[in-house]
N, C-alpha and C. Protein backbone atom coordinates (compact mmCIF):
# COMPACT_ATOMS: atom_id res chain seq x y z
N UNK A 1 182.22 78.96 193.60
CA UNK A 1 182.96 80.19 193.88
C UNK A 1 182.06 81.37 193.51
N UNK A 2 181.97 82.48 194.23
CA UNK A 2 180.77 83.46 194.08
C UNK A 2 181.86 84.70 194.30
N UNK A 3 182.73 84.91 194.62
CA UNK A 3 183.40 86.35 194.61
C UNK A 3 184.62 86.30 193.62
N UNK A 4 185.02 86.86 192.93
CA UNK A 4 186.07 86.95 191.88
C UNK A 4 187.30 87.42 192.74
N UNK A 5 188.35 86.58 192.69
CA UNK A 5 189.78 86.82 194.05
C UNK A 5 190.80 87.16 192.74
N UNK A 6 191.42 87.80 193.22
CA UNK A 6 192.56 88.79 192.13
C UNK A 6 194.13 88.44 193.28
N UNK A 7 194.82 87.86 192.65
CA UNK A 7 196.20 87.95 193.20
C UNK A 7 197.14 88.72 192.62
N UNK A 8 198.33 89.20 193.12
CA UNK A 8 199.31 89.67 192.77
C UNK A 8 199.94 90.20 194.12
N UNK A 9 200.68 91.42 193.37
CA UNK A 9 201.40 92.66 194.33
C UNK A 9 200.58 93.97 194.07
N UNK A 10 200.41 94.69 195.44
CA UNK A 10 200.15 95.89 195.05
C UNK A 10 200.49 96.85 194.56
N UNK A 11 202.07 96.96 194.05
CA UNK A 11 202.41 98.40 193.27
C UNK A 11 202.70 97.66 192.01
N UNK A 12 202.15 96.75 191.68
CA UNK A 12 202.39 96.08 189.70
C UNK A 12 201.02 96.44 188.98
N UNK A 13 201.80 97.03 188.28
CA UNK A 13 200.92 98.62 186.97
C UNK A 13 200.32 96.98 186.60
N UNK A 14 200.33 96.01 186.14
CA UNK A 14 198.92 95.16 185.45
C UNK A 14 198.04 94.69 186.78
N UNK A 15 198.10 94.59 188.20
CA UNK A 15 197.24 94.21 188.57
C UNK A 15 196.32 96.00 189.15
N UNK A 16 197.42 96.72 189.03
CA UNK A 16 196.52 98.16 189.17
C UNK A 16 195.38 98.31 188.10
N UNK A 17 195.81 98.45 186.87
CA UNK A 17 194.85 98.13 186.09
C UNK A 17 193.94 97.09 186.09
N UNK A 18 193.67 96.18 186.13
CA UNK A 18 192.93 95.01 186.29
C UNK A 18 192.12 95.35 187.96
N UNK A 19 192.23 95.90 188.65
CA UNK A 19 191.58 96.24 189.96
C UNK A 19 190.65 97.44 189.50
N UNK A 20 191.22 98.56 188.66
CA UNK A 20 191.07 99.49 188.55
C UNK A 20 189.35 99.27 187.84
N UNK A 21 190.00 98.31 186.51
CA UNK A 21 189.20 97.34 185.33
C UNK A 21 187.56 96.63 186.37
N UNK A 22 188.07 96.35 187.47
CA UNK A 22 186.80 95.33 187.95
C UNK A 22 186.31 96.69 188.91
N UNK A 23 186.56 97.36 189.62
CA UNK A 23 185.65 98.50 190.40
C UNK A 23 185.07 99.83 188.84
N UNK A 24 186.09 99.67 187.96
CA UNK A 24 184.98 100.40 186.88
C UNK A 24 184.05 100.07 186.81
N UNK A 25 183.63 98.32 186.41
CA UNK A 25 182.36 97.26 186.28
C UNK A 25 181.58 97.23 187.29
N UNK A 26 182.06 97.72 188.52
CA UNK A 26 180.97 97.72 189.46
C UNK A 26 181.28 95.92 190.28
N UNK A 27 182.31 95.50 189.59
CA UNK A 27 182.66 94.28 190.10
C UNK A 27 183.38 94.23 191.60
N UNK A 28 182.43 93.57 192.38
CA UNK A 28 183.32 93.40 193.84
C UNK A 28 184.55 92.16 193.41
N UNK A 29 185.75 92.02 194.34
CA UNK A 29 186.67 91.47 194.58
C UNK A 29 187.19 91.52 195.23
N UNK A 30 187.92 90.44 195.71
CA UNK A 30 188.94 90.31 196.94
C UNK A 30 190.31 90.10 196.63
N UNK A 31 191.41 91.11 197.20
CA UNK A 31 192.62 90.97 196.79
C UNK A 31 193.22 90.37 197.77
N UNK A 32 194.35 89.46 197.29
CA UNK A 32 195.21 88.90 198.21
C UNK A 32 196.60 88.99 197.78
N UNK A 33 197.35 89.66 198.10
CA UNK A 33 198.19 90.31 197.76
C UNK A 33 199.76 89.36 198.75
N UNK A 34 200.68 88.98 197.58
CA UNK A 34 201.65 87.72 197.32
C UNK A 34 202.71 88.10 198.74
N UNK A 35 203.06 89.01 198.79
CA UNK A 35 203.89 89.77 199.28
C UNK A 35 203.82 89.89 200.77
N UNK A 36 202.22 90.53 201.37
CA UNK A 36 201.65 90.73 202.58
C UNK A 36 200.81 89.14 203.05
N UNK A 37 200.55 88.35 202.29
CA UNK A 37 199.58 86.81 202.10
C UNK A 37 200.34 85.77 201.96
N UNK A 38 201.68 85.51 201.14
CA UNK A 38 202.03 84.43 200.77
C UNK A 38 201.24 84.10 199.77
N UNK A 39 201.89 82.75 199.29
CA UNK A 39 201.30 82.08 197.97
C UNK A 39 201.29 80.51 198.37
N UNK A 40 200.43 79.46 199.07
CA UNK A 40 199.92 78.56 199.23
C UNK A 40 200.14 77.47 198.27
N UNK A 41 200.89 76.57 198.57
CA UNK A 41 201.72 75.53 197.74
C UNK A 41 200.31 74.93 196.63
N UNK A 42 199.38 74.62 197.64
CA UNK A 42 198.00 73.65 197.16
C UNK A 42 196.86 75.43 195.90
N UNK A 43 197.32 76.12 196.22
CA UNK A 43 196.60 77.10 195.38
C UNK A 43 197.56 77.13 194.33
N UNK A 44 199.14 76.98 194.15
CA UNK A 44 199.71 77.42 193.12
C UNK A 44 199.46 76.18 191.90
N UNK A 45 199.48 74.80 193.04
CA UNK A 45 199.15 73.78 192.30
C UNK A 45 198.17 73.28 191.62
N UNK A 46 197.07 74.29 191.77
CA UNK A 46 195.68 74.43 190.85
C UNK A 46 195.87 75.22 189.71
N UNK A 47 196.56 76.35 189.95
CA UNK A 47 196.70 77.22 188.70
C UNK A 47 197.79 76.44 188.34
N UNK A 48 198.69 75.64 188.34
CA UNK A 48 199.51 74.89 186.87
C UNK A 48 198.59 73.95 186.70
N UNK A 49 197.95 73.21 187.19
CA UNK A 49 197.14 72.10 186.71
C UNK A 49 196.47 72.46 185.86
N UNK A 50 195.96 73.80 186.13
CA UNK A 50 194.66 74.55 185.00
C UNK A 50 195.60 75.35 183.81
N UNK A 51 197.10 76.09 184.02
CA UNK A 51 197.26 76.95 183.06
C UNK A 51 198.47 76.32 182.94
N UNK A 52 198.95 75.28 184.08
CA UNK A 52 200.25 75.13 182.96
C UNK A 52 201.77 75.95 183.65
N UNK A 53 202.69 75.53 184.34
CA UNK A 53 203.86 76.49 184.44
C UNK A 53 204.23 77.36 184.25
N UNK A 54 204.02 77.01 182.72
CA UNK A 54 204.78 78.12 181.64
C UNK A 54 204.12 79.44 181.36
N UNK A 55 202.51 79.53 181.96
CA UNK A 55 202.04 80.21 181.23
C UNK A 55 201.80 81.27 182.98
N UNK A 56 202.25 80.42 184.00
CA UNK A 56 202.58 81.47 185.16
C UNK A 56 203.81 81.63 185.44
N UNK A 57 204.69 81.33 185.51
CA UNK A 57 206.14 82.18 185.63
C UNK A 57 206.64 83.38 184.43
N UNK A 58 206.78 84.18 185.36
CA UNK A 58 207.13 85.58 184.78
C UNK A 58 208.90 85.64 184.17
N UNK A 59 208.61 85.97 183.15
CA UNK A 59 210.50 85.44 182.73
C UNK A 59 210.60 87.01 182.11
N UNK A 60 209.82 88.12 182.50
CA UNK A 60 210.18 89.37 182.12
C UNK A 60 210.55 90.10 182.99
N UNK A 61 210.23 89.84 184.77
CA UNK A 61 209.75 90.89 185.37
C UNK A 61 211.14 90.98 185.94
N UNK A 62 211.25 91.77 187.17
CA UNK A 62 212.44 92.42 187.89
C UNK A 62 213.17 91.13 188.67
N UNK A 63 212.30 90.14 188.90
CA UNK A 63 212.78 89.26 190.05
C UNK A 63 213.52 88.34 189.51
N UNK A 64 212.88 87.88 187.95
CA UNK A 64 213.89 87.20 186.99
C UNK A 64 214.89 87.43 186.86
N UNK A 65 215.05 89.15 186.61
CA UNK A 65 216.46 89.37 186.02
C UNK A 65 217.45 89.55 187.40
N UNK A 66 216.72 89.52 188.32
CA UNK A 66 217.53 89.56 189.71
C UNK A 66 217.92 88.03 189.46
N UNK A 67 217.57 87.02 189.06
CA UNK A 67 217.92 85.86 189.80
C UNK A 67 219.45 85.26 189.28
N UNK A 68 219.98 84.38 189.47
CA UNK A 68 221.66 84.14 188.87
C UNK A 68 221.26 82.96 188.33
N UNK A 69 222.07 82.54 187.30
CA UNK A 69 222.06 81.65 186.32
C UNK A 69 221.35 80.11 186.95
N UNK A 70 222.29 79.75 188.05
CA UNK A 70 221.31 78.52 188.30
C UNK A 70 220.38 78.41 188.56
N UNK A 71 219.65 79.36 189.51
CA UNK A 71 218.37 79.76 189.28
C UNK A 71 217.00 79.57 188.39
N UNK A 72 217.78 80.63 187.76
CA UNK A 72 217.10 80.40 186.74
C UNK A 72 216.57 78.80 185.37
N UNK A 73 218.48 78.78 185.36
CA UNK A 73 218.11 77.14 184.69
C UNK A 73 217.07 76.14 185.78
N UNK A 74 217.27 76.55 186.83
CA UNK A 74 216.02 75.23 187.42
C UNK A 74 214.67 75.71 187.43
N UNK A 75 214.53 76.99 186.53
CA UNK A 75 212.91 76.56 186.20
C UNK A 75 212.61 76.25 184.69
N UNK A 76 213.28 75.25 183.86
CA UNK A 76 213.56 74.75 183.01
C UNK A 76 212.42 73.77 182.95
N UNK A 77 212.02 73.52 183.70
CA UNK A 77 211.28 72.13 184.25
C UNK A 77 209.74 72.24 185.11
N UNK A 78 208.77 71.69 185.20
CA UNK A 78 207.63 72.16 185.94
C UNK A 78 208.25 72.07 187.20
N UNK A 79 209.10 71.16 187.87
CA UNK A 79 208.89 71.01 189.56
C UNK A 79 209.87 72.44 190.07
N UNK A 80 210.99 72.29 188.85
CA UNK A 80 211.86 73.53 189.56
C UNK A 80 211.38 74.86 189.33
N UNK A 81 210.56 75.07 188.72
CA UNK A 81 209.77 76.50 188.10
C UNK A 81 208.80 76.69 189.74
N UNK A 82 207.79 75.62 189.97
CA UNK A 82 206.76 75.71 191.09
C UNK A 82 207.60 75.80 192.69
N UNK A 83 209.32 75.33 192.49
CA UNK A 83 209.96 75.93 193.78
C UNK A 83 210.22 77.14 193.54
N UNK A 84 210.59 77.67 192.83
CA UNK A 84 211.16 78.89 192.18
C UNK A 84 209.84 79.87 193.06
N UNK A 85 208.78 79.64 192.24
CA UNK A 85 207.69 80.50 192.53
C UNK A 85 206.97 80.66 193.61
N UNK A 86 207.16 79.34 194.55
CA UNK A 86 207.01 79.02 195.77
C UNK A 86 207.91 80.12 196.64
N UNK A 87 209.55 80.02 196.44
CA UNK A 87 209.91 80.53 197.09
C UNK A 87 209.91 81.93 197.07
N UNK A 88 209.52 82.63 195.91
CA UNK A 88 209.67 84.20 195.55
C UNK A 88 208.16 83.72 194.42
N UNK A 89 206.52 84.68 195.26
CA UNK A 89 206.08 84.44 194.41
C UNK A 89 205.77 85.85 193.15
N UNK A 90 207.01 86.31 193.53
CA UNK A 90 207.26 87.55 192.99
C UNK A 90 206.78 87.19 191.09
N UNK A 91 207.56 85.91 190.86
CA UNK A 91 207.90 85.37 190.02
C UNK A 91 206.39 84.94 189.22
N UNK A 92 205.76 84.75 190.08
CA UNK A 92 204.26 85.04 189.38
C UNK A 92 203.56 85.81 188.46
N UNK A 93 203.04 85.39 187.02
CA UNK A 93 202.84 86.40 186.58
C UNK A 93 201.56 86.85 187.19
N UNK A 94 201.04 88.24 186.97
CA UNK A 94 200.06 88.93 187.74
C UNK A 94 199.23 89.91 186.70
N UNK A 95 197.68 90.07 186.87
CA UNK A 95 197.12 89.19 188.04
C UNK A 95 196.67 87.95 188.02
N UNK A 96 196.88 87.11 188.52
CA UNK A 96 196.15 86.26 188.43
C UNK A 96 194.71 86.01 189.27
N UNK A 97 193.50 86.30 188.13
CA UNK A 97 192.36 86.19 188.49
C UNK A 97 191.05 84.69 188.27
N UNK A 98 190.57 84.37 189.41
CA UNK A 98 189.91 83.43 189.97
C UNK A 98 188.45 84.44 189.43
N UNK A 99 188.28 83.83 188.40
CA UNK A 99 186.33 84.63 188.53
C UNK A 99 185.46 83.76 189.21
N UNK A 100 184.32 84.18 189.09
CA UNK A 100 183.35 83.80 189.74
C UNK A 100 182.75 82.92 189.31
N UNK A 101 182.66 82.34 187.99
CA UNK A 101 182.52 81.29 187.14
C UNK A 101 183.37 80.22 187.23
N UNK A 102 184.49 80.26 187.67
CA UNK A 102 185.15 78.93 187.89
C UNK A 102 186.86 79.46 186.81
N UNK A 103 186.72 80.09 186.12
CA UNK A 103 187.75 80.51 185.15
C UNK A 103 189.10 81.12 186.03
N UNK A 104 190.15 80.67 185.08
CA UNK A 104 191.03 80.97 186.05
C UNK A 104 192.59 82.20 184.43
N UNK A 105 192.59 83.18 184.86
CA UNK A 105 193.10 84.08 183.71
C UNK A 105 194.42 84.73 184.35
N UNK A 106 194.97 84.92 183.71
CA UNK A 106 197.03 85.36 184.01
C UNK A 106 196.83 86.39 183.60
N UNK A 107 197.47 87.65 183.67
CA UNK A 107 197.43 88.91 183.20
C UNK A 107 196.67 89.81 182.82
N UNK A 108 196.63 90.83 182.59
CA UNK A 108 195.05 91.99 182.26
C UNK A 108 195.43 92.10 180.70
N UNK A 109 194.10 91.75 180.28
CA UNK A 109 193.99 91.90 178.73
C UNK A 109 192.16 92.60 178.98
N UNK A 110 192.17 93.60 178.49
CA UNK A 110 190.72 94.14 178.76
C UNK A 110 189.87 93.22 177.77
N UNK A 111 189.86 93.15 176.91
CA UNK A 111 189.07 92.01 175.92
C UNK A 111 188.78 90.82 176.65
N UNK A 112 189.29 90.26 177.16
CA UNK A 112 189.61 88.95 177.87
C UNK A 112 189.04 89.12 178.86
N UNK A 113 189.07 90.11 179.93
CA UNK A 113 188.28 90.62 180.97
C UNK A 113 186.99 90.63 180.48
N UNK A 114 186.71 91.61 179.53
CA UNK A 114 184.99 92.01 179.19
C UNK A 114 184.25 90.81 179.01
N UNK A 115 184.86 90.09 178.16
CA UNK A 115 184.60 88.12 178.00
C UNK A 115 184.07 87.36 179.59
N UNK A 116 184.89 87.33 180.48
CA UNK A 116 185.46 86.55 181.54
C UNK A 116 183.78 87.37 182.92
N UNK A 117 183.92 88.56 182.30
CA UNK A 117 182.86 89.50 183.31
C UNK A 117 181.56 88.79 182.67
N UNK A 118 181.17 88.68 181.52
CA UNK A 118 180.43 88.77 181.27
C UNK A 118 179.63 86.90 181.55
N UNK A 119 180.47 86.66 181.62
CA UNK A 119 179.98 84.55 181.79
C UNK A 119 179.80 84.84 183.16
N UNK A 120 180.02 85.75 184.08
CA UNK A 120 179.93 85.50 185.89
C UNK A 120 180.76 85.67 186.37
């Protein structure tokens, strides 16, 4: 992998920052944006393999608290969490960035970034 791919939505204040974060660095990237792109069953299934369910479903954001109780209880579980997110990948936390090194990172933490830039 040689270009660093940034997912999310375009009006969510952490992947603004984190875009904002990689054209400060002089870092090229490619956005693919959830909303206008979709979210690809076989791509979501790499990032839980690598991070795990829990550590991509968003249980803060607007779409959560939109959702109704059963809903919600069926992402209790890895398979019902990855329909959940499948079907609204709103539910994604963001951004989720693919570096160029192979690393795969959930959210903008600038520390974590400066780290992540600096391996490739």
């Amino acid at each position: 992998m040689t270009t660093i791919r940034v997912y999310g939505i375009v009006n969510c204040d952490s992947v603004k920052r984190a875009r904002a974060w990689l054209q400060a660095e002089g870092r090229a990237f490619a956005f693919h944006d959830f909303k206008r792109d979709g979210l690809a069953a076989l791509l979501l299934d790499r990032w839980i393999a690598e991070m795990g369910w829990e550590a991509l479903l968003n249980r803060r954001g607007t779409t959560w608290r939109r959702l109704d109780d059963a809903a919600r209880a069926s992402a209790d579980h890895a398979a019902g969490a990855r329909a959940l997110m499948l079907a609204q990948p709103s539910l994604v936390k963001r951004p989720v960035v693919e570096w160029s090194g192979g690393t795969i990172s959930v959210g903008f933490d600038p520390a974590r970034f400066l780290e992540l830039n600096r391996r490739g």
